[in-house]
Protein backbone atom coordinates (compact mmCIF):
# COMPACT_ATOMS: atom_id res chain seq x y z
CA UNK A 1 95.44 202.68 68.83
CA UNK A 2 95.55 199.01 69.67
CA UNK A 3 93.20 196.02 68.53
CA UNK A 4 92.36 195.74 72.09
CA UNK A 5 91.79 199.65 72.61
CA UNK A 6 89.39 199.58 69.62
CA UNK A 7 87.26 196.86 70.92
CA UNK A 8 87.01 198.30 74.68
CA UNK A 9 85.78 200.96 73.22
CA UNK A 10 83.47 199.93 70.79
CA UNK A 11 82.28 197.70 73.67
CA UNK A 12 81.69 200.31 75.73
CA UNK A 13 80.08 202.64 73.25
CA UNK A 14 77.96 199.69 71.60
CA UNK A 15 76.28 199.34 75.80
CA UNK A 16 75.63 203.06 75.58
CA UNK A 17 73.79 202.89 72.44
CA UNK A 18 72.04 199.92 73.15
CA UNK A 19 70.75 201.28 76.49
CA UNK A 20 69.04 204.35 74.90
CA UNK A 21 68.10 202.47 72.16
CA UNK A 22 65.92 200.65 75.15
CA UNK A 23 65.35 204.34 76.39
CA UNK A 24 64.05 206.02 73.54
CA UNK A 25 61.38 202.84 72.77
CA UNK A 26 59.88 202.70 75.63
CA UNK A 27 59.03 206.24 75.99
CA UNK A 28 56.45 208.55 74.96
CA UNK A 29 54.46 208.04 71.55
CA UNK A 30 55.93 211.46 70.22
CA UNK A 31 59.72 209.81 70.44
CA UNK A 32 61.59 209.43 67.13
CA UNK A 33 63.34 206.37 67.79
CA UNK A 34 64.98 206.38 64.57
CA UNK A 35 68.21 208.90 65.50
CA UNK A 36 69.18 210.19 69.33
CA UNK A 37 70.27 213.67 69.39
CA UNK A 38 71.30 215.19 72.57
CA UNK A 39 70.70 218.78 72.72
CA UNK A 40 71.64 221.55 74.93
CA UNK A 41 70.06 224.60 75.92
CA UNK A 42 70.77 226.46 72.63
CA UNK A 43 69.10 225.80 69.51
CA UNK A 44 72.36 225.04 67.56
CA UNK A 45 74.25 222.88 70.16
CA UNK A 46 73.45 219.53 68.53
CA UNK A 47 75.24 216.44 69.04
CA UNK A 48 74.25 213.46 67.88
CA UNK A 49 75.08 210.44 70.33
CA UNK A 50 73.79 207.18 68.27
CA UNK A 51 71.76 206.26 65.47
CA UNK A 52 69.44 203.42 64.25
CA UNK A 53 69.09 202.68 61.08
CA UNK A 54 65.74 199.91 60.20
CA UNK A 55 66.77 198.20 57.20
CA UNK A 56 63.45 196.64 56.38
CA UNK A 57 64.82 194.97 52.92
CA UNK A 58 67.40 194.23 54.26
CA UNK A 59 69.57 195.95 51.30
CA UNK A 60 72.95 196.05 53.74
CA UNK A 61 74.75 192.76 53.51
CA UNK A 62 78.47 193.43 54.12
CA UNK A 63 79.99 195.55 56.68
CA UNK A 64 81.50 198.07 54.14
CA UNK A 65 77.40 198.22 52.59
CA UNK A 66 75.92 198.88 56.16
CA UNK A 67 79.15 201.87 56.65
CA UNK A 68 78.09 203.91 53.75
CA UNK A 69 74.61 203.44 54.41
CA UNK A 70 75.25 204.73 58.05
CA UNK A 71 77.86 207.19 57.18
CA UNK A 72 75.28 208.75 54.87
CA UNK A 73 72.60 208.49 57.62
CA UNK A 74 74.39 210.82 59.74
CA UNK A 75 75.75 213.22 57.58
CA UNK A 76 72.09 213.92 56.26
CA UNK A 77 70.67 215.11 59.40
CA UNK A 78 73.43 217.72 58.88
CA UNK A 79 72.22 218.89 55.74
CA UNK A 80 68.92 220.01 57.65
CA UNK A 81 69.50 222.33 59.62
CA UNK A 82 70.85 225.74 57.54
CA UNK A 83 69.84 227.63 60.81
CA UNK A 84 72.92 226.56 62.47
CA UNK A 85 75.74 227.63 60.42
CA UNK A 86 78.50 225.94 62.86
CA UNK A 87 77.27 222.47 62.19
CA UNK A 88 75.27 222.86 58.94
CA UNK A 89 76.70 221.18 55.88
CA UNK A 90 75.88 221.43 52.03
CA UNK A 91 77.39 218.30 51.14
CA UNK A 92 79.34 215.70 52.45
CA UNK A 93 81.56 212.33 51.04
CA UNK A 94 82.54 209.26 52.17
CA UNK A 95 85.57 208.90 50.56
CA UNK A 96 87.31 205.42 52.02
CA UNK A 97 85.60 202.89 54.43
CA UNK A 98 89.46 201.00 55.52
CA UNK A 99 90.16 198.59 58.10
CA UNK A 100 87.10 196.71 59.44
CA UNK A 101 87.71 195.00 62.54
CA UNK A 102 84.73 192.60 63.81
CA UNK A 103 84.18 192.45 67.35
CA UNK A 104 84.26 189.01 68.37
CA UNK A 105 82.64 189.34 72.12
CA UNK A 106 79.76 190.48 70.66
CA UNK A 107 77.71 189.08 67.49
CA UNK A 108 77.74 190.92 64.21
CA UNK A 109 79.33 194.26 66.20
CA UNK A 110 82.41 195.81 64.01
CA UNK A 111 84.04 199.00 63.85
CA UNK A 112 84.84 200.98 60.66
CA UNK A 113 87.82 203.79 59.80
CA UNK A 114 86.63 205.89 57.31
CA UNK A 115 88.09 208.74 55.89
CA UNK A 116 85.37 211.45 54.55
CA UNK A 117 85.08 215.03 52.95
CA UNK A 118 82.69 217.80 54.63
CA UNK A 119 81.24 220.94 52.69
CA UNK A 120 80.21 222.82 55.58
CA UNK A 121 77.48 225.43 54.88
CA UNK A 122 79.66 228.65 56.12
CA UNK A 123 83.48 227.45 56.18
CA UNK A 124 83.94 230.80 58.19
CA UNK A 125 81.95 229.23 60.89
CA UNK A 126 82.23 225.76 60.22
CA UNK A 127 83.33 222.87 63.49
CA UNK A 128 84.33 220.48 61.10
CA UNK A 129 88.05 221.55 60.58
CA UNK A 130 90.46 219.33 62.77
CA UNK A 131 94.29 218.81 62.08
CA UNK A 132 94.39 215.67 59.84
CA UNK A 133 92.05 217.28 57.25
CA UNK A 134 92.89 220.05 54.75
CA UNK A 135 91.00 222.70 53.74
CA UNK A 136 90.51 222.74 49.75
CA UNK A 137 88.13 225.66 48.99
CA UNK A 138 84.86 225.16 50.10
CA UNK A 139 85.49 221.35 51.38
CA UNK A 140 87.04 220.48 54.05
CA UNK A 141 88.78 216.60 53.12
CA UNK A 142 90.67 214.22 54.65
CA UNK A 143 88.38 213.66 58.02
CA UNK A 144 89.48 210.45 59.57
CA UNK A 145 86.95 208.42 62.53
CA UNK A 146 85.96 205.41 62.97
CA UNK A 147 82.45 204.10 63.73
CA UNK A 148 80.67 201.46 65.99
CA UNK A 149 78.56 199.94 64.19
CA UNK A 150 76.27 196.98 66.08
CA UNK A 151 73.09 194.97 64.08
CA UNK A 152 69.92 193.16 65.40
CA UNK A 153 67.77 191.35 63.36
CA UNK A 154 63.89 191.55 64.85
CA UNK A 155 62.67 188.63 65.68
CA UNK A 156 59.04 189.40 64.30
CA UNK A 157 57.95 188.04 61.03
CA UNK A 158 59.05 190.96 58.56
CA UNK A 159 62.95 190.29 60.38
CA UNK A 160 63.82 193.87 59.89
CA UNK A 161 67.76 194.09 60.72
CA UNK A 162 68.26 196.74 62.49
CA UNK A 163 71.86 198.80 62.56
CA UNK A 164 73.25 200.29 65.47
CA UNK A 165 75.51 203.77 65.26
CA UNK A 166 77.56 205.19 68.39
CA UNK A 167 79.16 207.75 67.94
């Protein structure tokens, strides 16, 4: 995929995100507006669509820092919930953040390739397996994607950055 191709559509995925970002804090009091998860009729069809992750310390300073951090963000919401065996993981490793490509149309936007390692909770069952990866026991290793990653800084006095996910 192109320089160009990755930038469309980080571009176009960074809008998304950003617009329910919007969404999501403006609505009701009982709105988590920490992760977006897009769910279907059935308990177990889950898909997360973008996360947020409030870095009040502000802890993440590089791009390859605010990765892991998000990486590990999204894989842990997979770790709770064992009443889905199709999704549900044990464990999970982020195993190379590569090329890191900043998005100059848009201030401190970038996207990440990562390659990562999955311990799905029932391999039997499991939606993690894809082509480039290899199965090795009870992990599944070798995932490749790539993730939009966007960050805000608040403009209130505590200046919490805030970092965008799209998935």
């Amino acid at each position: 995929m192109t320089t160009s191709k990755k930038i469309l559509i980080a571009l176009i995925v960074i809008v998304v995100a950003a617009t329910v970002y919007s969404l999501i804090t403006n609505s009701s009091p009982d709105t988590n507006p920490t992760d977006q998860v897009s769910s279907m009729q059935e308990k177990c069809a889950i898909e997360i669509t973008s996360l947020i992750l409030e870095d009040k310390d502000n802890q993440y300073e590089t791009p390859e820092e605010i990765t892991r951090a998000m990486f590990d963000h999204y894989f842990s919401f997979y770790k709770q919930i064992p009443e889905c065996p199709t999704d549900a993981l044990e464990d999970y490793s982020l195993t190379d953040v590569g090329e890191i490509t900043i998005i100059p149309e848009l201030p401190k936007a970038f996207t990440a390739e990562i390659t990562f390692d999955l311990k799905p909770l029932s391999m039997e069952e499991a939606m993690w397996k894809s082509p480039e990866a290899t199965v090795d026991g009870d992990w599944i290793r070798g995932k490749k994607g790539i993730l939009s990653i966007r960050t805000t800084v608040a403009t209130s006095s505590s200046a919490t950055t805030t970092h965008f996910l799209s998935i």
